[in-house]
C-alpha atoms as a PDB file:
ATOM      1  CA  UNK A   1     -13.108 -18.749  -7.865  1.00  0.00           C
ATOM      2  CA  UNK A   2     -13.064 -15.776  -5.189  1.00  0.00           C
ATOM      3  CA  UNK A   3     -12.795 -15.929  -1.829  1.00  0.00           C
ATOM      4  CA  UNK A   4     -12.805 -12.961   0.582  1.00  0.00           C
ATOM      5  CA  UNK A   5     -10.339 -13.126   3.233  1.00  0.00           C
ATOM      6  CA  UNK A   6     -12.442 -10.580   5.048  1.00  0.00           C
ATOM      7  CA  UNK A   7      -8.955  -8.782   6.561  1.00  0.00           C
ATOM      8  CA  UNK A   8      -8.610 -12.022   8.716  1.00  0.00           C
ATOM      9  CA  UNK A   9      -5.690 -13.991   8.568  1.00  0.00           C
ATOM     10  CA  UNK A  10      -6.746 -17.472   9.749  1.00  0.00           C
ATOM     11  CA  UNK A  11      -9.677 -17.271   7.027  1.00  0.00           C
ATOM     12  CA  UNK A  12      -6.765 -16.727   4.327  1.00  0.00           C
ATOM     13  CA  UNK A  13      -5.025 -19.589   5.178  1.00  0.00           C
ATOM     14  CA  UNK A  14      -8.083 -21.388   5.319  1.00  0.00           C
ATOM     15  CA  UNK A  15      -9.233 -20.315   1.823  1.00  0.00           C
ATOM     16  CA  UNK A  16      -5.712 -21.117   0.432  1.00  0.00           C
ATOM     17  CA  UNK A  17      -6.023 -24.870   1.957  1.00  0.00           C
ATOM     18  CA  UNK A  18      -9.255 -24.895   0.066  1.00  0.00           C
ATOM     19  CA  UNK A  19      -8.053 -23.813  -2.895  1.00  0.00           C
ATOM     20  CA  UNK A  20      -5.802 -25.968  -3.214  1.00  0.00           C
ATOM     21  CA  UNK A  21      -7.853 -29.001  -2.626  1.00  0.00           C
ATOM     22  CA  UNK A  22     -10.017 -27.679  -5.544  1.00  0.00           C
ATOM     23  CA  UNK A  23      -7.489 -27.915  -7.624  1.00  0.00           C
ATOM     24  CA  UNK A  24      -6.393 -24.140  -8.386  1.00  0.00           C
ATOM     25  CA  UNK A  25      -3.522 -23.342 -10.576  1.00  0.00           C
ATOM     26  CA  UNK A  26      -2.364 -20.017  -9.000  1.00  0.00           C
ATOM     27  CA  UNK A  27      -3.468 -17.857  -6.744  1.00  0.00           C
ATOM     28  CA  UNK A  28      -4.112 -13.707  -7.022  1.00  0.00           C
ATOM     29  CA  UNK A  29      -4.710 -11.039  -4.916  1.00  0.00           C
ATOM     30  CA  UNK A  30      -4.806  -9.402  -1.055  1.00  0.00           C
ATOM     31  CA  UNK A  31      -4.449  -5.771   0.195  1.00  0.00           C
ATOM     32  CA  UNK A  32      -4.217  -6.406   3.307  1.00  0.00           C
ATOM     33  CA  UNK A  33      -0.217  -7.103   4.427  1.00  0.00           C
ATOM     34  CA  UNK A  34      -0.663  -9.028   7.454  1.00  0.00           C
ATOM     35  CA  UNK A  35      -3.469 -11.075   5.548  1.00  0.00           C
ATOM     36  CA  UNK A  36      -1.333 -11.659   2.404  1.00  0.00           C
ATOM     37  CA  UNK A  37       1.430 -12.858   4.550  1.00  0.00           C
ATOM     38  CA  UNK A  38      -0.593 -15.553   5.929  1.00  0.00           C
ATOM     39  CA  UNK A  39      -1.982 -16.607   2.136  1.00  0.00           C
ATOM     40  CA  UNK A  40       1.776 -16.412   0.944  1.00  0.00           C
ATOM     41  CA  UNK A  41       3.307 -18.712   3.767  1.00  0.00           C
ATOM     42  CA  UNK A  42       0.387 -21.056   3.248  1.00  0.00           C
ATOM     43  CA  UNK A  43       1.032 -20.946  -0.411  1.00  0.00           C
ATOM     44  CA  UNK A  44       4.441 -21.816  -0.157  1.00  0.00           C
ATOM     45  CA  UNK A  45       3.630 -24.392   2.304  1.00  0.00           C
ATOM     46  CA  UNK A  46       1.219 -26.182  -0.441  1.00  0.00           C
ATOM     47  CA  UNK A  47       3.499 -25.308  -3.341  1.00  0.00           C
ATOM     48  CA  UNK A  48       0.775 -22.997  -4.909  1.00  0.00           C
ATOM     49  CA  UNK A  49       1.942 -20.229  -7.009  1.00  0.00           C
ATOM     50  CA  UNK A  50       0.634 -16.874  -5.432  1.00  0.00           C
ATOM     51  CA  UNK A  51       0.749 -13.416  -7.515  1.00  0.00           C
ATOM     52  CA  UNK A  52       0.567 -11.039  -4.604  1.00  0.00           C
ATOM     53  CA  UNK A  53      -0.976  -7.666  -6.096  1.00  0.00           C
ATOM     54  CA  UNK A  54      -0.996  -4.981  -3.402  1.00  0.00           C
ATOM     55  CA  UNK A  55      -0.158  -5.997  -0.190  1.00  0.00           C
ATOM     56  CA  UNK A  56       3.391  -4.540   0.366  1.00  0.00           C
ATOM     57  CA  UNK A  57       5.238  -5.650   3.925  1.00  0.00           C
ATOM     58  CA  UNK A  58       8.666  -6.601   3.447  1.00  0.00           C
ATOM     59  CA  UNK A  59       8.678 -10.164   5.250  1.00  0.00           C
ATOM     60  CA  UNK A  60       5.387 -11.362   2.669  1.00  0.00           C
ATOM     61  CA  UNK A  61       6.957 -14.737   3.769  1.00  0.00           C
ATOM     62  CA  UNK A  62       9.623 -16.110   6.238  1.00  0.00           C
ATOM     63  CA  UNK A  63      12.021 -17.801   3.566  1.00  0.00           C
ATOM     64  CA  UNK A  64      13.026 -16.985   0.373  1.00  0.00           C
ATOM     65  CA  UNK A  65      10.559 -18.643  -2.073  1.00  0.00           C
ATOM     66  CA  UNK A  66       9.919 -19.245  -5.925  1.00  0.00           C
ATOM     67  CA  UNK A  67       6.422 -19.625  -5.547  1.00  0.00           C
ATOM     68  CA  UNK A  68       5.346 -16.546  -4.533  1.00  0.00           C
ATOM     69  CA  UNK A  69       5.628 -12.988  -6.980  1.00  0.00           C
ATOM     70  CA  UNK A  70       4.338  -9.360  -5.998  1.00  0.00           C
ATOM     71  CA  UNK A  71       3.892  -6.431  -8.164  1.00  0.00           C
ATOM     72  CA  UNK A  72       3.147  -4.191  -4.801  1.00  0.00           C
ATOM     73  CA  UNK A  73       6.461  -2.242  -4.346  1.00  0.00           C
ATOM     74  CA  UNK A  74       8.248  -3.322  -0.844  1.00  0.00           C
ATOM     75  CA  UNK A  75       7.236  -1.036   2.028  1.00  0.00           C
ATOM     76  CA  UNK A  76      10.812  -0.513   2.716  1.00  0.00           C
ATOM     77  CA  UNK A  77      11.458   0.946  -0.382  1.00  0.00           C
ATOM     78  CA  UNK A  78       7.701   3.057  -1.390  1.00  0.00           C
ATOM     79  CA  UNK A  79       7.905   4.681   2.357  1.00  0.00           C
ATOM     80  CA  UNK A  80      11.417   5.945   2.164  1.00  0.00           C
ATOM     81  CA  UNK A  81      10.394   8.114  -0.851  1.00  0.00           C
ATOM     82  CA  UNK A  82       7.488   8.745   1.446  1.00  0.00           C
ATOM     83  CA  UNK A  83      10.479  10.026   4.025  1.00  0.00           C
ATOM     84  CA  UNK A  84      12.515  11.648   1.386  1.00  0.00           C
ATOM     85  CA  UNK A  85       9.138  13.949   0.704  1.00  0.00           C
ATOM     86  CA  UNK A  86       9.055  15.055   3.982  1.00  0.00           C
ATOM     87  CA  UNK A  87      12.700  16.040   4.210  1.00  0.00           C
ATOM     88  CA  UNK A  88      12.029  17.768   1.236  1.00  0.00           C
ATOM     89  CA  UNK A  89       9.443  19.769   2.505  1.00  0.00           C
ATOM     90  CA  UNK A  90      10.875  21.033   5.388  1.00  0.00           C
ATOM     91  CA  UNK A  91       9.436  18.501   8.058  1.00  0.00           C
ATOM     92  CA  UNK A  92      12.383  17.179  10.707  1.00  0.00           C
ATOM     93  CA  UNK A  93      10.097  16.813  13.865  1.00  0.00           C
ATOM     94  CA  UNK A  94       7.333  13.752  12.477  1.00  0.00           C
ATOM     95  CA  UNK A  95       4.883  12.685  14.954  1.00  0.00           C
ATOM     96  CA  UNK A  96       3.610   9.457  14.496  1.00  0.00           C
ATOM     97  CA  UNK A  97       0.043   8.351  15.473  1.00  0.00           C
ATOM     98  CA  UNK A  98       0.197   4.506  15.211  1.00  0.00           C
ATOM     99  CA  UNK A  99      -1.781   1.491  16.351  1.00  0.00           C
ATOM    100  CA  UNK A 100      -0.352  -1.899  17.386  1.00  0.00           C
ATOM    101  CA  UNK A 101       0.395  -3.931  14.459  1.00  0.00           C
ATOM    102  CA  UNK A 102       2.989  -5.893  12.055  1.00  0.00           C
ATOM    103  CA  UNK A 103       2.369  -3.183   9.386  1.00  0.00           C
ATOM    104  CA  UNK A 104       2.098  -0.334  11.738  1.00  0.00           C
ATOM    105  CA  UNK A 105       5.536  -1.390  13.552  1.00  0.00           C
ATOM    106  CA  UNK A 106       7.567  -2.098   9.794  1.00  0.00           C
ATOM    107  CA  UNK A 107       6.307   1.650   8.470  1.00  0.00           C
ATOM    108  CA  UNK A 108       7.476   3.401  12.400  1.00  0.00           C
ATOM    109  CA  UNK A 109      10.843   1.398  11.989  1.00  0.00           C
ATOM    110  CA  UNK A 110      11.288   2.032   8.358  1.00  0.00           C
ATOM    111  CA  UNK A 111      10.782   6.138   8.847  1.00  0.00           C
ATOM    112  CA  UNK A 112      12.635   6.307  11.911  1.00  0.00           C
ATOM    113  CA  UNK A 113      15.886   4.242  10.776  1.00  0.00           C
ATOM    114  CA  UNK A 114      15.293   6.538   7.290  1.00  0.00           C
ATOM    115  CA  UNK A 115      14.746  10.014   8.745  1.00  0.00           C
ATOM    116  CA  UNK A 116      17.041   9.707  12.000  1.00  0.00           C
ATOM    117  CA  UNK A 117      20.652   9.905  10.192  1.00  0.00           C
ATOM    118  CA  UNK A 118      18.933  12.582   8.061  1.00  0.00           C
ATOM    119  CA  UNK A 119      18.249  15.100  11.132  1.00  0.00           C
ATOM    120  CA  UNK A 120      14.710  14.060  11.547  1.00  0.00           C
ATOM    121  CA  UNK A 121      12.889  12.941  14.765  1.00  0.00           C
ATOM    122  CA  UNK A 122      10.001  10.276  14.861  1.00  0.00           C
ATOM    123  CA  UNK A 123       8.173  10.703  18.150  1.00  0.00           C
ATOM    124  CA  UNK A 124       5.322   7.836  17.968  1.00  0.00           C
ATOM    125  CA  UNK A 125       2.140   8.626  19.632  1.00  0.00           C
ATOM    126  CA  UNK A 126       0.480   4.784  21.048  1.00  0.00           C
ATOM    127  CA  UNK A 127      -3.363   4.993  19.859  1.00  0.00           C
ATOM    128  CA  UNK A 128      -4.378   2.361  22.140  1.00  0.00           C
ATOM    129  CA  UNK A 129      -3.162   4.909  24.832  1.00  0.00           C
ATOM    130  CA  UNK A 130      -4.486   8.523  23.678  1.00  0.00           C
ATOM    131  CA  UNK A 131      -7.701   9.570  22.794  1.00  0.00           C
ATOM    132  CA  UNK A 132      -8.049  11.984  19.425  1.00  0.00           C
ATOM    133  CA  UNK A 133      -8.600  14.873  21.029  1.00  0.00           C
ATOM    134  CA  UNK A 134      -5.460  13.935  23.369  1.00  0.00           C
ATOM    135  CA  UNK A 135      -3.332  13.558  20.693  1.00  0.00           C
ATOM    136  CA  UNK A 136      -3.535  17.456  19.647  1.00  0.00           C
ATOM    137  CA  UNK A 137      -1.804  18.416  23.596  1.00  0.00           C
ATOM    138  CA  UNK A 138       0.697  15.804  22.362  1.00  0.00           C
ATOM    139  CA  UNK A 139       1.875  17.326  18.792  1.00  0.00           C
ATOM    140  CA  UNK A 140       2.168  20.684  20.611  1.00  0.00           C
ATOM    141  CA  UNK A 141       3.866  19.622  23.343  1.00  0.00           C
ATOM    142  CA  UNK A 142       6.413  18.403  20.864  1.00  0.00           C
ATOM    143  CA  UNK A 143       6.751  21.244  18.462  1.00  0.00           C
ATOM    144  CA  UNK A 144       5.803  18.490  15.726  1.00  0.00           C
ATOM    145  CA  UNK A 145       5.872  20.120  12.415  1.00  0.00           C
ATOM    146  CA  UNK A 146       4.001  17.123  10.620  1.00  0.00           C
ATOM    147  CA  UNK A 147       1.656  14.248  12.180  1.00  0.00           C
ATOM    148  CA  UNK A 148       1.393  10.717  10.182  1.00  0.00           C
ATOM    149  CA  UNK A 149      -1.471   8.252  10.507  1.00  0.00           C
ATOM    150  CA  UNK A 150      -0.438   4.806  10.752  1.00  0.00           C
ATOM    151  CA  UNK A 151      -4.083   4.268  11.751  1.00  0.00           C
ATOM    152  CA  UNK A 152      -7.456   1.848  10.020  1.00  0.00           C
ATOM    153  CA  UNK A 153      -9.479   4.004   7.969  1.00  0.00           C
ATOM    154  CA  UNK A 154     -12.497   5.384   8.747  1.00  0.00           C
ATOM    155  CA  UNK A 155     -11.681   4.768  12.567  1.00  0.00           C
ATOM    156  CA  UNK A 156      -9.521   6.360  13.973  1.00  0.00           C
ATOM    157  CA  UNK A 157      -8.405   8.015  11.170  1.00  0.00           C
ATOM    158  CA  UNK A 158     -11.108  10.132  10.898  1.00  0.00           C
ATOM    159  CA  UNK A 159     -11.512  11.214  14.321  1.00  0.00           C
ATOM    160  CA  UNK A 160      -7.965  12.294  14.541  1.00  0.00           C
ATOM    161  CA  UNK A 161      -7.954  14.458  11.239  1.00  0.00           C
ATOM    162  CA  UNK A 162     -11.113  16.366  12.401  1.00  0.00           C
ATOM    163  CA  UNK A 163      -9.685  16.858  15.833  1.00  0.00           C
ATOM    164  CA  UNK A 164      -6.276  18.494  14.700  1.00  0.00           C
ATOM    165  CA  UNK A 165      -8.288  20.480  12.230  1.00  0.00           C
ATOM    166  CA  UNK A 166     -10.216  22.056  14.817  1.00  0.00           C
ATOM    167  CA  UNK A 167      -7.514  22.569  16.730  1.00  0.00           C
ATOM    168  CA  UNK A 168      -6.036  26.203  16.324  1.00  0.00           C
ATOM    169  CA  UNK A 169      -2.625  25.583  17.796  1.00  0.00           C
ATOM    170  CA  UNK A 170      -2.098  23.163  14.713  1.00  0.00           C
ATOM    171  CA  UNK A 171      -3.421  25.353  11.625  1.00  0.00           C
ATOM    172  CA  UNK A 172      -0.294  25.023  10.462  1.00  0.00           C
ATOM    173  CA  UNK A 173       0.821  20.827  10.876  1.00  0.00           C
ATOM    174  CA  UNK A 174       0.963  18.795   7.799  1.00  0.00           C
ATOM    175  CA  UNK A 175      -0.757  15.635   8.471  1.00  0.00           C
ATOM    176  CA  UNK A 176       0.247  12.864   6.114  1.00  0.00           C
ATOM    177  CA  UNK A 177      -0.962   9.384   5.600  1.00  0.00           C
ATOM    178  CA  UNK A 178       1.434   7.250   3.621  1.00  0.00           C
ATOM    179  CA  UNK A 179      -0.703   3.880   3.543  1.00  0.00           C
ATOM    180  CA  UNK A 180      -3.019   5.851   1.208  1.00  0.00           C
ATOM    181  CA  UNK A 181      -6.454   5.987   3.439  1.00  0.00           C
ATOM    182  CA  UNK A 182      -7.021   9.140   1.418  1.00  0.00           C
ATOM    183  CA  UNK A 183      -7.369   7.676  -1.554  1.00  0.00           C
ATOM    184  CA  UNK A 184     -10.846   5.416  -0.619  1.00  0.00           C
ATOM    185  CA  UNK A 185     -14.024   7.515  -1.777  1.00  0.00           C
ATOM    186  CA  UNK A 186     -15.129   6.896   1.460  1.00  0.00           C
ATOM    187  CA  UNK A 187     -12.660   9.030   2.924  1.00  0.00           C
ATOM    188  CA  UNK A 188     -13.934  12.028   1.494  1.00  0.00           C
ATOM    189  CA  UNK A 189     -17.721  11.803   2.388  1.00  0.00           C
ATOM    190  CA  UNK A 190     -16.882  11.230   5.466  1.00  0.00           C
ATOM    191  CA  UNK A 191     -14.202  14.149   5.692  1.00  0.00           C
ATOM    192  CA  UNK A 192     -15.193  16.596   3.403  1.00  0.00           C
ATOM    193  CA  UNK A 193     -12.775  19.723   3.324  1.00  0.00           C
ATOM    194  CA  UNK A 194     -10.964  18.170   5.840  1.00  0.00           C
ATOM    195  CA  UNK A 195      -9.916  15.123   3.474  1.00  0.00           C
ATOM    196  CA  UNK A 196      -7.930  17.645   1.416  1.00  0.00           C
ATOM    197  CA  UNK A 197      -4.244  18.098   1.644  1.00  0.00           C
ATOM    198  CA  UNK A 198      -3.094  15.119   3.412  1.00  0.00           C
ATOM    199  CA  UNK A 199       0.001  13.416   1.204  1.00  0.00           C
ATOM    200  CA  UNK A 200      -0.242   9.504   0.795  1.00  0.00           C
ATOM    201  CA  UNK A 201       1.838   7.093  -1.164  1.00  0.00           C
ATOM    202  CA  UNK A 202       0.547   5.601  -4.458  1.00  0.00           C
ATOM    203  CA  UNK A 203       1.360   3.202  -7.224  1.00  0.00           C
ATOM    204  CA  UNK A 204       0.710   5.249 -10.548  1.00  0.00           C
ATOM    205  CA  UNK A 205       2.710   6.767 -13.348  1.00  0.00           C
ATOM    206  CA  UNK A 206       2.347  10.530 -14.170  1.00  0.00           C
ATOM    207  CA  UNK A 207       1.083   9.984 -17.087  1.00  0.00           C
ATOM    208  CA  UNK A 208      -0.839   6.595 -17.608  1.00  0.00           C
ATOM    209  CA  UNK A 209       0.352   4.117 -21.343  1.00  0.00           C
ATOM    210  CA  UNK A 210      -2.227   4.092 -24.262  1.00  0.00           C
ATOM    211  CA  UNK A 211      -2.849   0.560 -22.363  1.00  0.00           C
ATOM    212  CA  UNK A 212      -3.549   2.054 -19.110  1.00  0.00           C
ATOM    213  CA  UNK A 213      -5.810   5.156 -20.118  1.00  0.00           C
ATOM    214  CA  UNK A 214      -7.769   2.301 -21.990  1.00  0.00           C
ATOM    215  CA  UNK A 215      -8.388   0.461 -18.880  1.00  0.00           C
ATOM    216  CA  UNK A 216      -9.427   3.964 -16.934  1.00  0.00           C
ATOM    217  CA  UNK A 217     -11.653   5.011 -18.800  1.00  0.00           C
ATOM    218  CA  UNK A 218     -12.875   1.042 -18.931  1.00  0.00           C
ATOM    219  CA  UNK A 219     -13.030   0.831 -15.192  1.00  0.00           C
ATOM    220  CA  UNK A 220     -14.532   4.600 -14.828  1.00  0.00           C
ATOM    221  CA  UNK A 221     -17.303   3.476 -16.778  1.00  0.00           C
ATOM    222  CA  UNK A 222     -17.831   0.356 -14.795  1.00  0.00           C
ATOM    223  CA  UNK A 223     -17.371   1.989 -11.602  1.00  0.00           C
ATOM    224  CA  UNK A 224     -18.941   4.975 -11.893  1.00  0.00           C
ATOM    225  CA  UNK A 225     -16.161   6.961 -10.209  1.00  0.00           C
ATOM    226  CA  UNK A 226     -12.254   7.416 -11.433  1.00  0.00           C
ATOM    227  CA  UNK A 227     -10.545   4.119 -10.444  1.00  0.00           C
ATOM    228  CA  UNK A 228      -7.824   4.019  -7.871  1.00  0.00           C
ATOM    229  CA  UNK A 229      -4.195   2.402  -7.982  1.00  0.00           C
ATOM    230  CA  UNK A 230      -5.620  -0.757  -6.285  1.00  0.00           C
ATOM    231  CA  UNK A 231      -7.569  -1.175  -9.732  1.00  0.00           C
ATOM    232  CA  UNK A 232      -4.790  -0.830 -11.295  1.00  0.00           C
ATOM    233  CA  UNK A 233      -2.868  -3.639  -9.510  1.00  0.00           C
ATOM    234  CA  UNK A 234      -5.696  -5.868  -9.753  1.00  0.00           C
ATOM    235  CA  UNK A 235      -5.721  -5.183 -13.872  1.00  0.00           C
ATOM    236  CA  UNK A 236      -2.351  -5.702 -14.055  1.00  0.00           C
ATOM    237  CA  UNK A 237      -2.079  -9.107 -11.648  1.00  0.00           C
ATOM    238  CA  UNK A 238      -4.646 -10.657 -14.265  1.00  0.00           C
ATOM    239  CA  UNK A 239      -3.094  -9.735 -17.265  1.00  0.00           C
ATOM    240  CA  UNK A 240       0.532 -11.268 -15.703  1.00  0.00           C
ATOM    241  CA  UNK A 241      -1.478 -14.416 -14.961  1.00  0.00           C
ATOM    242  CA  UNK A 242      -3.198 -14.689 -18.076  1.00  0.00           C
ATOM    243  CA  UNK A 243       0.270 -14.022 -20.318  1.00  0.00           C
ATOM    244  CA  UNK A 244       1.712 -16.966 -18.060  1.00  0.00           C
ATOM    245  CA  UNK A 245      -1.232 -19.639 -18.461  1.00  0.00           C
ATOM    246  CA  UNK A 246      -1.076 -19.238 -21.770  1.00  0.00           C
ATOM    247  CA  UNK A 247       2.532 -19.975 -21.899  1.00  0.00           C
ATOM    248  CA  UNK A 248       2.487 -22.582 -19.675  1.00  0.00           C
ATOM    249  CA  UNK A 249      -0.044 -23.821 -19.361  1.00  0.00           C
ATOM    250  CA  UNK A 250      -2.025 -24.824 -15.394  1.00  0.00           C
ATOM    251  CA  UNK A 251       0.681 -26.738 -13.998  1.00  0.00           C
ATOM    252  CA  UNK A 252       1.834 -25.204 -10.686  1.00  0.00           C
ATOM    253  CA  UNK A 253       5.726 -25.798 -11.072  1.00  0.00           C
ATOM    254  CA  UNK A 254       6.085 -24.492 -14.419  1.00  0.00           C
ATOM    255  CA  UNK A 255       3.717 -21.517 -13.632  1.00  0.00           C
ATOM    256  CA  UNK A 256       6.249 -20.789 -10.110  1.00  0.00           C
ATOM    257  CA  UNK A 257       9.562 -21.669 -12.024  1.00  0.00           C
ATOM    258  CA  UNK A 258       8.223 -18.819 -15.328  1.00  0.00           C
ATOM    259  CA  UNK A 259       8.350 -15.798 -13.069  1.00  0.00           C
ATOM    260  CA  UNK A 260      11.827 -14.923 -13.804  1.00  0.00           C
ATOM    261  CA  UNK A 261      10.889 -14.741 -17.433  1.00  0.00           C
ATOM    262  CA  UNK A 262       7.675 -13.169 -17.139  1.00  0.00           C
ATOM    263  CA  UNK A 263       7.770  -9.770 -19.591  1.00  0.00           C
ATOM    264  CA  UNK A 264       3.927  -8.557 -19.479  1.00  0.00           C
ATOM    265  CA  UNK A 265       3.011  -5.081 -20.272  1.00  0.00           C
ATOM    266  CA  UNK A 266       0.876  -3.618 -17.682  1.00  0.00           C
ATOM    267  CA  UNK A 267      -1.074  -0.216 -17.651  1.00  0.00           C
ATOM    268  CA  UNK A 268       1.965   0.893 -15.355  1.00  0.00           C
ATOM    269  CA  UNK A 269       4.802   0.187 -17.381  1.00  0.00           C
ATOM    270  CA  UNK A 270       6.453  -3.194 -17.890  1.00  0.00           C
ATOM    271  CA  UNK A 271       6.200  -6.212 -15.368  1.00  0.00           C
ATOM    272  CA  UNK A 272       9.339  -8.236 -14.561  1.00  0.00           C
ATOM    273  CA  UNK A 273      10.137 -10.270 -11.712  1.00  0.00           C
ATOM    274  CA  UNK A 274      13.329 -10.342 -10.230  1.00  0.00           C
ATOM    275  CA  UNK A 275      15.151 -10.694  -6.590  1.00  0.00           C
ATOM    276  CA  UNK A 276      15.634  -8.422  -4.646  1.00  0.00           C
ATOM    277  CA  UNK A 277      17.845  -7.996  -1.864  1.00  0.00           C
ATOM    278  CA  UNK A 278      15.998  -8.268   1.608  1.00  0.00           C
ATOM    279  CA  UNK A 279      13.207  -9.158  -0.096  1.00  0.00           C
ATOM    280  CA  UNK A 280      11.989 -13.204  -0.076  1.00  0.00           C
ATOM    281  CA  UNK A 281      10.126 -13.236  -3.122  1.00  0.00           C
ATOM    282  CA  UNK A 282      10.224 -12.766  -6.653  1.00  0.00           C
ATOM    283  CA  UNK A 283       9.154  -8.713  -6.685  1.00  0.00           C
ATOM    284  CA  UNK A 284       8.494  -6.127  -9.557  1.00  0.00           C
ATOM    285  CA  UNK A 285      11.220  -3.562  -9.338  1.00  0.00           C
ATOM    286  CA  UNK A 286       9.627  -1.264  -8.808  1.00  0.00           C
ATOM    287  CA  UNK A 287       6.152   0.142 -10.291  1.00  0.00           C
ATOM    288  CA  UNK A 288       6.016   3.481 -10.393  1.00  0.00           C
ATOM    289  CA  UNK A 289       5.571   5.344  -6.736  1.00  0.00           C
ATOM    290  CA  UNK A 290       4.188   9.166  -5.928  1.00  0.00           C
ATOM    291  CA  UNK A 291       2.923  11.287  -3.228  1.00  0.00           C
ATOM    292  CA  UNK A 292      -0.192  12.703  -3.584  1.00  0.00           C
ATOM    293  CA  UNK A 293      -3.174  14.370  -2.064  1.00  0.00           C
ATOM    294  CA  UNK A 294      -6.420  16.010  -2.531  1.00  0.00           C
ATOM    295  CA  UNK A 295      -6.650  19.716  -4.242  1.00  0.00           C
ATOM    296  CA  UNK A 296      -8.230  21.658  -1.322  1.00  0.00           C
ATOM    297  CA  UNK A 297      -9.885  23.480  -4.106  1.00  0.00           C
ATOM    298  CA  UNK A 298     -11.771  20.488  -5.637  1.00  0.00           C
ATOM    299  CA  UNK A 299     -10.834  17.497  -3.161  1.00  0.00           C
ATOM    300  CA  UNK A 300     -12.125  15.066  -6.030  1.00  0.00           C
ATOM    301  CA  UNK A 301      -8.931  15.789  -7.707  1.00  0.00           C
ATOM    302  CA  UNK A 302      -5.314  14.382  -6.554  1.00  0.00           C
ATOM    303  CA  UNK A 303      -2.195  17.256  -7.138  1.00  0.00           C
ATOM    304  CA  UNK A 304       1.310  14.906  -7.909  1.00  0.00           C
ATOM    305  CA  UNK A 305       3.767  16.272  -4.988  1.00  0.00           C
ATOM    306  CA  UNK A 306       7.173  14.335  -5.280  1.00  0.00           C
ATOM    307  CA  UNK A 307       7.984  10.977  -7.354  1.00  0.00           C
ATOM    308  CA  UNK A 308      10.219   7.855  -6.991  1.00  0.00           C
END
């Protein structure tokens, strides 16, 4: 059964209350992070197991909890590799462009408190305030040497990459976008040239298993277009589930209480749950992380900058 939370909260905890009452044994999935919060404290709530696959905010739920599991790596830890790339290429002055939200407000905290003891400086530009164009007398008025979007994709994500690339006075600012709107197909129609060369976290080897070239070229062919990470996740949250149905069957506490033995291999590598410190539920640590972006020359192709 499938439900579509459609980014919305309340309808998540809605749809796991239905669930529920239809008699579910686990639940799988969300993206979003402030969504999948919502379905994992309801979850918990009901006493529904809940394999989170790619929603990664630290606090998925308030308590610690054995009913909820997460193969998403913890934003704390994926965007301080994310920080560690920009040291590493030269970038101490980071402006920020970020819009009001949970997610938006972990990521600012997490790269400040990261790149402050390291000599870098976070200045963090309020989108509900500045207009895109305004935001390009902003980065020069602050000598920022990179410029991160911690924005929704396509708006205003797009409107702020096209204005700093017309902007002359910032030919030479890195903009970045670790939540990985770079990676949707989308993002390139709508961008063209412009979509190139603008680093973003995501959850891939180097070099995909025999199992996980299998499933590529299996999901290329169903897709029509190379698959991205999120596919991934979404493979390898059904093959976890499947490995623990068939060991234990549909009953919700022994499904909840096998996630510390749980041993699957997934096209990333292979799938344990464990705790975590700081982290509430029972978390895969860690899939593998990069930084990537789109080769100006041929922006359908994604150049491997730093690993974690």
């Amino acid at each position: 059964m499938v439900r579509d939370t459609a980014a919305d909260p309340q309808r998540a905890a809605a749809a796991v209350d239905e669930l529920a009452r239809l008699g579910v044994a686990a639940l799988a999935g969300e993206y979003h992070s402030v969504v999948a919060r919502a379905a994992a404290a309801r979850a918990d709530a009901l006493g529904l197991p809940f394999l989170c696959s790619s929603a990664v905010l630290d606090a998925l739920t308030e308590q610690p909890t054995e009913w909820v599991a997460r193969l998403a790596p913890a934003q704390s830890h994926s965007w301080r590799i994310y920080a560690d790339f920009l040291l590493s290429a030269g970038h101490r002055r980071i402006a920020v462009a970020a819009e009001s939200s949970v997610y938006w407000a972990s990521g600012a905290r997490i790269l400040r408190d990261y790149l402050a003891p390291r000599g870098g400086t976070v200045i963090e530009l309020d989108m509900r305030a500045l207009a895109p164009a305004v935001v390009c007398d902003v980065l020069v008025g602050n000598h920022a040497t990179a410029l991160l979007l911690l924005v929704g994709h396509p708006e205003p994500a797009v409107s702020i990459v096209t204005s700093v690339r017309r902007d002359r006075r910032l030919a030479e600012i890195m903009i970045g976008a670790p939540a990985g709107q770079p990676e949707f197909a989308q993002w390139a129609m709508l961008l063209g040239d412009d979509s190139a060369a603008i680093p973003f976290l995501r959850y891939l080897p180097e070099r995909l298993s025999p199992l996980g070239a299998r499933v590529e070229r299996a999901l290329r062919e169903r897709l029509a277009e190379a698959p991205s990470f999120v596919a991934f996740e979404g493979y390898d949250t059904v093959a976890v589930l499947a490995d623990v149905l068939r060991s234990h069957g549909a009953d919700r506490t022994r499904i909840a209480g096998s996630w510390p033995r749980v041993a699957v291999e997934g096209t990333r590598g292979q799938i344990q749950f464990s705790r975590t410190p700081g982290i509430n539920v029972r978390q895969w640590a860690w899939p593998p992380i990069q930084v990537v972006d789109r080769d100006p020359a041929e922006p359908d192709r994604f150049r491997i900058l730093h690993t974690g």
